[in-house]
Protein backbone atom coordinates (compact mmCIF):
# COMPACT_ATOMS: atom_id res chain seq x y z
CA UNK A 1 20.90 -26.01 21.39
CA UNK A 2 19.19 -25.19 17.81
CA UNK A 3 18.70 -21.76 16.62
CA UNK A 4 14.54 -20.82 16.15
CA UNK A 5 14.55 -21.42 12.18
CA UNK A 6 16.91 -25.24 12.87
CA UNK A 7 13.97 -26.19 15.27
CA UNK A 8 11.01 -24.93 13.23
CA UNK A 9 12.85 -27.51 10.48
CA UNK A 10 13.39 -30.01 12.44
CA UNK A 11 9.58 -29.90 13.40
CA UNK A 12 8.20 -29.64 10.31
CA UNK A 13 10.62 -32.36 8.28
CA UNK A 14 8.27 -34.75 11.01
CA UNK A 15 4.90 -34.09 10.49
CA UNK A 16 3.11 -35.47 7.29
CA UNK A 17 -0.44 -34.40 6.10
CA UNK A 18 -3.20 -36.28 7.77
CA UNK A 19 -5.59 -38.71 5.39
CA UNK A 20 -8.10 -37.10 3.26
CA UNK A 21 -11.68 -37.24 5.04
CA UNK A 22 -15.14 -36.25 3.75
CA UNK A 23 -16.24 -33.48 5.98
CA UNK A 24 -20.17 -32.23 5.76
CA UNK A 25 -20.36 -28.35 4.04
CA UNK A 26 -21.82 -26.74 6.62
CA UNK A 27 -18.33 -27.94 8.83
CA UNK A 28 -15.49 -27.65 6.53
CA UNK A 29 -14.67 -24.01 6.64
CA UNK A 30 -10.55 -23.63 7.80
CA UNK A 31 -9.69 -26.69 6.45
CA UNK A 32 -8.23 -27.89 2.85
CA UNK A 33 -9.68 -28.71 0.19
CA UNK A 34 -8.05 -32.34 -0.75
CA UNK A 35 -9.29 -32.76 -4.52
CA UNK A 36 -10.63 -31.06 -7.05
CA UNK A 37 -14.30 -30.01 -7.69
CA UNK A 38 -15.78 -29.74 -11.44
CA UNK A 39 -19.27 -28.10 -12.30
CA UNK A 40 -21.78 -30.42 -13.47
CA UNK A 41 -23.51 -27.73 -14.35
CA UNK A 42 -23.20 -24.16 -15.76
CA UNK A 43 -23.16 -21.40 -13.67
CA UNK A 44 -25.50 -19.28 -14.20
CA UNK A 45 -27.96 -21.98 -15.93
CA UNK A 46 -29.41 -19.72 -18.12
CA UNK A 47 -29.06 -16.16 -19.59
CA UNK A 48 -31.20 -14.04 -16.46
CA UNK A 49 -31.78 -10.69 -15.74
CA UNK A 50 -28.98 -8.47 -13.60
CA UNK A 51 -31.91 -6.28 -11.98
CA UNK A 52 -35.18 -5.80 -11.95
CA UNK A 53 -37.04 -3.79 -15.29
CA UNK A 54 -38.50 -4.86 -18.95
CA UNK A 55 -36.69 -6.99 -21.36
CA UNK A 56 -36.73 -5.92 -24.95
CA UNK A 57 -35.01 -5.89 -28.03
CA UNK A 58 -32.11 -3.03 -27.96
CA UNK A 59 -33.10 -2.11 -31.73
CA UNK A 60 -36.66 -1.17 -30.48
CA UNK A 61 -35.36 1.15 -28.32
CA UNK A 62 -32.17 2.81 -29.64
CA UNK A 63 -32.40 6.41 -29.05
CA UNK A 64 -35.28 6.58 -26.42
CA UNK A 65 -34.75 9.39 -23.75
CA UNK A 66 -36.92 11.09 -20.79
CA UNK A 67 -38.12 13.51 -23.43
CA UNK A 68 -39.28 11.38 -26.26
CA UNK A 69 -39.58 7.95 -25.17
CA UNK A 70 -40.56 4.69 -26.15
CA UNK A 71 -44.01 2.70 -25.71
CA UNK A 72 -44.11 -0.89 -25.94
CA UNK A 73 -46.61 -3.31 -25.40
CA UNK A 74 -46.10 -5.18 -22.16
CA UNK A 75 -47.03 -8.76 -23.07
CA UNK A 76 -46.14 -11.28 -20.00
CA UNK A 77 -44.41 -10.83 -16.19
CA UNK A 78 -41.38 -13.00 -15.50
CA UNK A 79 -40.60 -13.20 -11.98
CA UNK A 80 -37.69 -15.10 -10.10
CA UNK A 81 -37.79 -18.99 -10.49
CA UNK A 82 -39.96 -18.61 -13.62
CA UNK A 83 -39.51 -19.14 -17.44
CA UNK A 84 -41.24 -16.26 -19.78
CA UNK A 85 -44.77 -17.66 -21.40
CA UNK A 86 -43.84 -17.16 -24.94
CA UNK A 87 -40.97 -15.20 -27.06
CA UNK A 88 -40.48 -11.80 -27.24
CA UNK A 89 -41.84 -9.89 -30.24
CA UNK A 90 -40.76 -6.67 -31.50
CA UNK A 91 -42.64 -3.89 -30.00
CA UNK A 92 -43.28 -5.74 -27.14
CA UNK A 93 -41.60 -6.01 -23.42
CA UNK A 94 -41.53 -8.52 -20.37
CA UNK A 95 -41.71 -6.95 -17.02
CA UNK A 96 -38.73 -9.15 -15.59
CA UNK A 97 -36.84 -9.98 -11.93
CA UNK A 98 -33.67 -10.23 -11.36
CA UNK A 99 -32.46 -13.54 -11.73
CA UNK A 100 -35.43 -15.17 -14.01
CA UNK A 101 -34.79 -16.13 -17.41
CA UNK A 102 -34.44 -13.52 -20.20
CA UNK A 103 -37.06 -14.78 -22.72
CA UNK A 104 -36.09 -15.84 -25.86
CA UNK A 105 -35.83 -12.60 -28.60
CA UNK A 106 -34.92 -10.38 -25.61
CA UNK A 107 -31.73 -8.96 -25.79
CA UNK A 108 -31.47 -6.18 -22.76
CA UNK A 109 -33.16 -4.94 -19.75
CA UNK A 110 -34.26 -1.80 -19.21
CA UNK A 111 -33.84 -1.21 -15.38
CA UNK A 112 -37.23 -0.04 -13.76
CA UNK A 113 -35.93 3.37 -12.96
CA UNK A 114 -36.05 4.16 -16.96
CA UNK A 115 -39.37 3.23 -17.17
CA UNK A 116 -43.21 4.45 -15.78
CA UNK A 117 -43.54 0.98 -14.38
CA UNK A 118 -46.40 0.52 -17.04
CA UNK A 119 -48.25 -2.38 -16.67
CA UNK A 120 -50.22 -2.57 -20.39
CA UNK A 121 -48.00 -0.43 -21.95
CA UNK A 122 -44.59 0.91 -20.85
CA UNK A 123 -42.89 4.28 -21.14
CA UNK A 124 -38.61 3.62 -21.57
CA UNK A 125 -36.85 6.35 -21.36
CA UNK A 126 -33.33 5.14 -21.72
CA UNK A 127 -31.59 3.41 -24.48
CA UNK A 128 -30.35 0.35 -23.96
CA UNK A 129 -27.23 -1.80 -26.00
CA UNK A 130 -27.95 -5.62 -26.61
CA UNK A 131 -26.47 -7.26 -23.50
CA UNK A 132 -27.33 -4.46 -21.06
CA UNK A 133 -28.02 -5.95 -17.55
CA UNK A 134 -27.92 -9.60 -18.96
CA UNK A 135 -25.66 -12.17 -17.00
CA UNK A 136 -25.54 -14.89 -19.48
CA UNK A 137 -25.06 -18.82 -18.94
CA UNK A 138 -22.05 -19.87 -17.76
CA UNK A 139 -20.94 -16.32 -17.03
CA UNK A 140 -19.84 -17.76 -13.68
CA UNK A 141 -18.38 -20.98 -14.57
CA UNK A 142 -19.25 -23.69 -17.33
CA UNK A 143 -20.06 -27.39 -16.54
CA UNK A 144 -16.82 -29.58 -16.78
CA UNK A 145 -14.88 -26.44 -15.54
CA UNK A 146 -12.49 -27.14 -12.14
CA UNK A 147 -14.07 -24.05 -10.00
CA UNK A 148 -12.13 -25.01 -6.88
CA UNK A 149 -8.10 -26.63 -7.31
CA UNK A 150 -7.06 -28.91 -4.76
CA UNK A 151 -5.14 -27.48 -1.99
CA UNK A 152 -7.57 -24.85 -1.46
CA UNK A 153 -8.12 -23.26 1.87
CA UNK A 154 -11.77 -23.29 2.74
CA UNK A 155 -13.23 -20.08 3.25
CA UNK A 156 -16.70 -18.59 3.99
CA UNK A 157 -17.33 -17.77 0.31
CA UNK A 158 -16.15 -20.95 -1.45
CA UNK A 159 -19.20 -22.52 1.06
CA UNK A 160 -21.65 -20.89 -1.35
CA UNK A 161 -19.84 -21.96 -4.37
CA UNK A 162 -19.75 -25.72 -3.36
CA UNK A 163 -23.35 -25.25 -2.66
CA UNK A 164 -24.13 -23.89 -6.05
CA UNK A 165 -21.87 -27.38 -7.34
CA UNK A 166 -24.01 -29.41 -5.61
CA UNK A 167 -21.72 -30.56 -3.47
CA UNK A 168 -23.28 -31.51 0.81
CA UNK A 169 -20.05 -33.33 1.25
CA UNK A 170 -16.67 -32.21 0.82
CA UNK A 171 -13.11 -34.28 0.67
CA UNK A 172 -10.43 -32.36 3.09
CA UNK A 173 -7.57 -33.34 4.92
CA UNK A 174 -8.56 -34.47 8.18
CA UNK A 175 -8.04 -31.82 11.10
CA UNK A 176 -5.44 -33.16 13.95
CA UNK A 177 -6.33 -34.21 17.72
CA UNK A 178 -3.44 -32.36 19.46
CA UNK A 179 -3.63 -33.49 22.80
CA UNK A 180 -2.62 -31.10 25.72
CA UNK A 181 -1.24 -32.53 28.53
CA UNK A 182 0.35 -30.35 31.71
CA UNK A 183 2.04 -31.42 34.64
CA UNK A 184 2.52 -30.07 38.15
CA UNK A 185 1.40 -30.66 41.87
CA UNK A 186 0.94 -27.51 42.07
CA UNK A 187 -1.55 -27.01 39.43
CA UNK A 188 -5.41 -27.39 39.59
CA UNK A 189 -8.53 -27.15 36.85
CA UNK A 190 -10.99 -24.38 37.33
CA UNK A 191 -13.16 -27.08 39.72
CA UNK A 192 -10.83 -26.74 41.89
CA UNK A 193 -10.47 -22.84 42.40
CA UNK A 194 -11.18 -23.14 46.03
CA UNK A 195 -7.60 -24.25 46.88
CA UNK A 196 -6.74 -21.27 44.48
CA UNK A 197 -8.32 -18.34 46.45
CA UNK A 198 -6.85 -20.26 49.64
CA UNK A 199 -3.61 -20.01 48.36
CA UNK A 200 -2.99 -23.40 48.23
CA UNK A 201 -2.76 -24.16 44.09
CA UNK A 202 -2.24 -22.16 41.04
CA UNK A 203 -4.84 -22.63 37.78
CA UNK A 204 -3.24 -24.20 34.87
CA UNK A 205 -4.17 -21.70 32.96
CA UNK A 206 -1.98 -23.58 30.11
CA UNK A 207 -4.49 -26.00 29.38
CA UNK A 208 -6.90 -23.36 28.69
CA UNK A 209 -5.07 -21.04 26.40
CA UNK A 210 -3.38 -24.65 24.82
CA UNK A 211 -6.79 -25.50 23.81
CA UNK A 212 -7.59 -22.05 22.22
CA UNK A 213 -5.03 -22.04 19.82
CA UNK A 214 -5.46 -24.96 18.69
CA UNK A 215 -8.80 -24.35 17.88
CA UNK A 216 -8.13 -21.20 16.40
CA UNK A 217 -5.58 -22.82 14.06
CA UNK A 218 -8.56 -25.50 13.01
CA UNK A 219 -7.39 -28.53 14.81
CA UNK A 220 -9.21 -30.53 17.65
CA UNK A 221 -7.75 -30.09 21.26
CA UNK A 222 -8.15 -33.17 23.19
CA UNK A 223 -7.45 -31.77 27.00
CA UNK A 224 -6.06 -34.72 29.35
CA UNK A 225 -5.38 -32.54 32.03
CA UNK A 226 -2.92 -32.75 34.61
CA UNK A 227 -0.41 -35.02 35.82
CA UNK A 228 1.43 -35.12 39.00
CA UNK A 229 5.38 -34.46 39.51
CA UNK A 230 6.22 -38.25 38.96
CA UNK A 231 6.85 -40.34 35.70
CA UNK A 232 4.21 -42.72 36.63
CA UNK A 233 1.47 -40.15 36.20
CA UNK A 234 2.93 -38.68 33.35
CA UNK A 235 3.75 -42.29 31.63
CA UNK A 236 -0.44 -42.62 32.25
CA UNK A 237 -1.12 -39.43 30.74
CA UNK A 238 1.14 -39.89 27.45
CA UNK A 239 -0.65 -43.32 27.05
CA UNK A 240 -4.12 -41.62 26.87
CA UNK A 241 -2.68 -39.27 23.74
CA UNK A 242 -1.36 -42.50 22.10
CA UNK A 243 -4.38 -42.36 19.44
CA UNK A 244 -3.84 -38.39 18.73
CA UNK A 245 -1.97 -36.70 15.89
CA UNK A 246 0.09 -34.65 17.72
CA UNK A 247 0.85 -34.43 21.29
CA UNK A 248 1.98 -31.55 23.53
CA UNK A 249 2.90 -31.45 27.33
CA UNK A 250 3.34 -28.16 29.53
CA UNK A 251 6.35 -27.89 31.66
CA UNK A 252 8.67 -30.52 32.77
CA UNK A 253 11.29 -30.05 29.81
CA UNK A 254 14.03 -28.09 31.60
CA UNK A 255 16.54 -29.17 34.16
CA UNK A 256 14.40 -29.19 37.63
CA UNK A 257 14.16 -31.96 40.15
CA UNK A 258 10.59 -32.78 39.05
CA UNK A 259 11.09 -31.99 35.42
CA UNK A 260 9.82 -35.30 33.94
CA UNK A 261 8.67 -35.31 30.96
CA UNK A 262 11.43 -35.86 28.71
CA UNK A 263 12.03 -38.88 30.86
CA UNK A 264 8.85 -40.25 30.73
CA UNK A 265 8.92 -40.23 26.92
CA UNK A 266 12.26 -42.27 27.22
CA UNK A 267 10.31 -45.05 29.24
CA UNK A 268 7.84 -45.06 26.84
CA UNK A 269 10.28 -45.62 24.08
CA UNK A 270 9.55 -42.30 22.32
CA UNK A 271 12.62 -40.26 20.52
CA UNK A 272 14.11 -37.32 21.16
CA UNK A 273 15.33 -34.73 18.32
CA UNK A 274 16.01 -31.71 20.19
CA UNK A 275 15.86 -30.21 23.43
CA UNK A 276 16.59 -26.03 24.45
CA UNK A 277 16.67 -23.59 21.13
CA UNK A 278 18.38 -20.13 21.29
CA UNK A 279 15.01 -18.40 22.08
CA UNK A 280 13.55 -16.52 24.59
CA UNK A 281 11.04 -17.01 25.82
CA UNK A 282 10.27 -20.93 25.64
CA UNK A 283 14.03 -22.01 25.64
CA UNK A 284 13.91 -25.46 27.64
CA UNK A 285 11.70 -26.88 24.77
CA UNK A 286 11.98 -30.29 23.19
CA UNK A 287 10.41 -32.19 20.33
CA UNK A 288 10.38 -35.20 19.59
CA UNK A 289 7.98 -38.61 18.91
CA UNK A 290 6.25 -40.61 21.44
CA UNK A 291 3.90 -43.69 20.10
CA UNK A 292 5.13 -42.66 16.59
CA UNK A 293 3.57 -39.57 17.16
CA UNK A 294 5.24 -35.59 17.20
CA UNK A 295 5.99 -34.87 20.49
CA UNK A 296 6.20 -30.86 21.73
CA UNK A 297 7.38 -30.01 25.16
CA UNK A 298 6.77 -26.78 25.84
CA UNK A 299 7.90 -24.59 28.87
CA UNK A 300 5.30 -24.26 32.10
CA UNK A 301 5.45 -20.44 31.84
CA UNK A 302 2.44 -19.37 30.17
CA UNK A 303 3.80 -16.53 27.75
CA UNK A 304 6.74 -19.22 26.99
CA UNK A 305 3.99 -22.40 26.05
CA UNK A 306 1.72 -20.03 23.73
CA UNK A 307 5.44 -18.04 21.85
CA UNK A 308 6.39 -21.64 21.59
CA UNK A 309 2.81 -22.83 20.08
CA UNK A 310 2.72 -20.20 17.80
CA UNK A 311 5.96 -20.88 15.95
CA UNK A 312 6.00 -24.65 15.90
CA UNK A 313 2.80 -25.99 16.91
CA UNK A 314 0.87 -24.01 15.03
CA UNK A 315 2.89 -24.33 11.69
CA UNK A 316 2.77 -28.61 12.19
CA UNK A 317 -0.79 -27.93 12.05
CA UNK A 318 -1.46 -26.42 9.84
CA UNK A 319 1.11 -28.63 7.48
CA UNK A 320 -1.27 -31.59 9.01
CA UNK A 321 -4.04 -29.85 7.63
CA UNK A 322 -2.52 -29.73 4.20
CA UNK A 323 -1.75 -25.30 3.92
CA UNK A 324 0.76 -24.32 2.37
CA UNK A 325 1.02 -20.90 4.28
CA UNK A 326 1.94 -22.37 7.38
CA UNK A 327 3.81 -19.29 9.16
CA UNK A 328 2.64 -15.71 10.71
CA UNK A 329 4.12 -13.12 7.85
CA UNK A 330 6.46 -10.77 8.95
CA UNK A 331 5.67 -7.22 9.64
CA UNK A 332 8.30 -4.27 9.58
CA UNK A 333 8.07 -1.27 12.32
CA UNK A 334 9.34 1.32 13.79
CA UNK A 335 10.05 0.91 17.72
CA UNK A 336 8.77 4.07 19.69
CA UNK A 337 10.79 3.37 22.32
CA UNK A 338 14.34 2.14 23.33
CA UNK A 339 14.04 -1.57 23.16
CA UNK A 340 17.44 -3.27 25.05
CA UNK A 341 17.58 -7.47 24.73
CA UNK A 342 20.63 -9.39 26.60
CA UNK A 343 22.57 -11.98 24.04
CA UNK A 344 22.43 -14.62 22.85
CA UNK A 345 19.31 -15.84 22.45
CA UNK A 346 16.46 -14.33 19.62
CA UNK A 347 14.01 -12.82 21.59
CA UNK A 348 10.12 -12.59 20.91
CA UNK A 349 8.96 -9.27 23.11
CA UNK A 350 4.60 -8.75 23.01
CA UNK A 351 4.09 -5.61 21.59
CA UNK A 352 1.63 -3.62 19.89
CA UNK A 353 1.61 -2.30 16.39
CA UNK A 354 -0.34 0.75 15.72
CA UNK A 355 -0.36 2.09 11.88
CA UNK A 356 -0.63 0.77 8.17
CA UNK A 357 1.60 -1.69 6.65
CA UNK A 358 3.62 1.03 5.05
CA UNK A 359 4.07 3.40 8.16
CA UNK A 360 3.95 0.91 11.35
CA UNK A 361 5.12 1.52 14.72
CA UNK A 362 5.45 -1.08 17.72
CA UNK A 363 5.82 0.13 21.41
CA UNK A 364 5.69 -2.54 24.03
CA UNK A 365 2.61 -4.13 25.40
CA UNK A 366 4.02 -4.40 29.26
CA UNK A 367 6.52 -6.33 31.22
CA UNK A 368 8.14 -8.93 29.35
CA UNK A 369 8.13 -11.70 32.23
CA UNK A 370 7.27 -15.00 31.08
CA UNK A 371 5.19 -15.28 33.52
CA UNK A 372 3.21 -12.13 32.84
CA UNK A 373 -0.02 -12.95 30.66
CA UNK A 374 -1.66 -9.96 30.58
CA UNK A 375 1.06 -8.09 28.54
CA UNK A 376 0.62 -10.82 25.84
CA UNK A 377 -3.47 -10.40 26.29
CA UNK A 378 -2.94 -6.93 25.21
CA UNK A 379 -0.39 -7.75 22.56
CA UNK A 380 -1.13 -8.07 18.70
CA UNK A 381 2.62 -9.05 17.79
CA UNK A 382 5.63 -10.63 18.98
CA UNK A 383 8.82 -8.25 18.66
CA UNK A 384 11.41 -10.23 16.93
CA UNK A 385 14.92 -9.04 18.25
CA UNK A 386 17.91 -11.34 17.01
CA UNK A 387 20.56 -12.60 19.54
CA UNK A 388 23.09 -10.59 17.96
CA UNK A 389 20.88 -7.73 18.23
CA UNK A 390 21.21 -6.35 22.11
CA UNK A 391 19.91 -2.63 21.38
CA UNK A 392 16.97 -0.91 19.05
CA UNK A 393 16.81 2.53 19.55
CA UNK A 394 13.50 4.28 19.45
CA UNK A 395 12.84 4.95 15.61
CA UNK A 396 14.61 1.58 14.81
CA UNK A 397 13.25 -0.55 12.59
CA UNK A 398 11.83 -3.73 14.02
CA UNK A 399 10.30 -7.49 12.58
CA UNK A 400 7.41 -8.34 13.93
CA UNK A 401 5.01 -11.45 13.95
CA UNK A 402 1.45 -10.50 13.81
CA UNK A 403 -0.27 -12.96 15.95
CA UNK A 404 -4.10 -12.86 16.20
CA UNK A 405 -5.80 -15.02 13.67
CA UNK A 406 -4.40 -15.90 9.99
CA UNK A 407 -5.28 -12.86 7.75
CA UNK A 408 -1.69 -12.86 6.94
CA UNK A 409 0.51 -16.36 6.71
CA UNK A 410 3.48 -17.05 4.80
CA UNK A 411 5.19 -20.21 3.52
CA UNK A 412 8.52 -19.01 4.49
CA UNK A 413 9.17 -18.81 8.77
CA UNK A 414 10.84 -15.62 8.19
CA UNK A 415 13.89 -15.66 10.43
């Protein structure tokens, strides 16, 4: 039996990162940046204006205030997208947008506010330094400058910067096919919730969640849905994930009379690296390869299958998907109530953290049956409580694992 931070290694020292693809813009946020991107041009193109006014030459009107200003001759209109009709004389001003092109012999912009909005002539009533309100060429980035390093993570705002590169198509590492595959007579899809109400099947609501996460965490779930408590129909269902990157079945790992799986993957001439770790819950879980693929049997109790996702399916993942950050960062906090664990095993209790970084607390989010899902549905952390750890008084300080969405990753697992 492997303690949490052997298995997480053994996981990860088997899953490579997946072949570089070219993935359209509007499609690649979440994923990783594989190569490089240079400017082929500057950024801005051109000196422009910062906000809407005149532009005029700073020594024409040093010292101008509200009470004495200065009148220029307003001799052209420059808006957005447009290029100024001639250069700027002294004594004379553009009305300008922001963003068009300062004209040549400009120097500043006077924002409107410090003007009469003359149209002829124009009233400034604020001095103005050479530069003011200017963003000049380049300002942004310069053409031959790398803008985005390989390895990135793809976020919302480096969409608009590979826009302004030019760039429609964008090299990443390809996102994974995890396919999900549970197993049970027992179990039934939502199209059959008739034999659910009539008490005759339970929804395998593993599938579901399963699929979730591994959307959330960027990769493609491929559902195969249920098998039936023999190896024949599980042998069928792990040939159907033969062609996906990574490949993870729900229950039949521990030591039942219709536990399966692990069995099934022997028959199929898959390998086995580990099976139970010193966790709970999601103890009975093995890993392994199957078709040359990572192989992640997880526990049929739903609170067990998603703990178990989130600290090694998710992580292989995201290492697929070429992160770095692969793990949930640690969170310290203060337990407001007695918190009692039995040894050995590390224990991951759902809680709820309330508070800043600096000042947390973490009560607990309801009954900590693995079989309970609505404590975890109201949980925004997993209570890390070390197996030689069997009492936290209230006030004790606590770890905890943040677990909804990746605002906060790590590259080290923490424990």
């Amino acid at each position: 039996m492997q303690t949490v931070a052997e298995a997480s290694r053994s996981v990860l020292a088997n899953i490579r990162r997946l072949e570089v693809v070219e993935v359209d813009l509007a499609a690649c946020v979440g994923q990783v940046l594989a190569r490089g991107i240079a400017a082929r041009t500057s950024m801005p193109p051109w000196d422009n204006s910062s906000m809407d006014g005149y532009a005029v030459r700073s020594t024409d009107v040093t010292g101008a205030t509200s009470g004495t200003p200065v009148r220029l001759k307003v001799t052209g209109d420059i808006p957005a997208g447009a290029f100024a009709p001639h250069a700027l004389a002294s004594g004379e001003a553009m009305q300008i947008m922001t963003g068009a092109p300062i004209p040549d012999g400009a120097d500043c912009v006077v924002r409107l506010e410090d003007t009469d909005r003359g149209m002829t002539t124009v009233s400034i009533t604020a001095a103005a330094a050479a530069g003011k309100n200017i963003r000049y060429a380049g300002e942004d980035f310069k053409k031959g400058d790398v803008v985005l390093h390989a390895d990135t993570p793809i976020h919302p705002p480096h969409i608009g910067v590979l826009a302004s590169l030019g760039v429609s198509s964008v090299p990443v590492f390809r996102a994974p096919r995890v396919a999900i595959i549970s197993s049970g007579d027992e179990l039934t899809d939502l199209s059959g919730y008739d034999e659910v109400t009539a008490g005759k099947k339970i929804v395998s609501s593993n599938n579901y969640t399963l699929a979730a996460l591994i959307r959330e965490a960027g990769a493609i779930p491929i559902d195969l849905g249920i098998a039936s408590d023999s190896i024949e129909s599980l042998r069928e269902k792990l040939e159907q994930a033969k062609d996906c990157d990574l490949i993870i079945t729900s229950a039949g790992v521990s030591v039942g009379e219709k536990d399966f799986t692990r069995e099934a993957v022997d028959q199929l001439g898959g390998k086995h690296i580990f099976w139970k770790v010193r966790m709970r819950p999601g103890a009975p879980l093995a890993f392994g390869t199957v078709h040359g693929k990572p192989w992640l049997g997880v526990s049929g109790n739903p609170v067990s299958a998603m703990v178990s996702f989130i600290l090694f399916a998710k992580p292989a993942i995201r290492k697929m998907m070429g992160h770095s950050l692969l793990f949930h960062a640690m969170r310290t906090a203060r337990a407001e109530e007695l918190i009692e664990t039995p040894a050995p095993l590390t224990h991951f209790l759902r809680g709820i953290v309330a508070g800043g970084t600096s000042e947390s607390t973490v009560r607990l989010s309801g009954s900590q049956s693995s079989g309970v899902m609505t404590a975890l549905a109201r949980a925004n952390a997993l209570i890390v409580v070390p197996g030689d750890v069997q009492r936290i008084p209230a006030g004790g300080t606590v770890q905890c694992i943040p677990i909804n969405g990746d605002s906060m990753m790590s590259e080290t697992f923490g424990l």
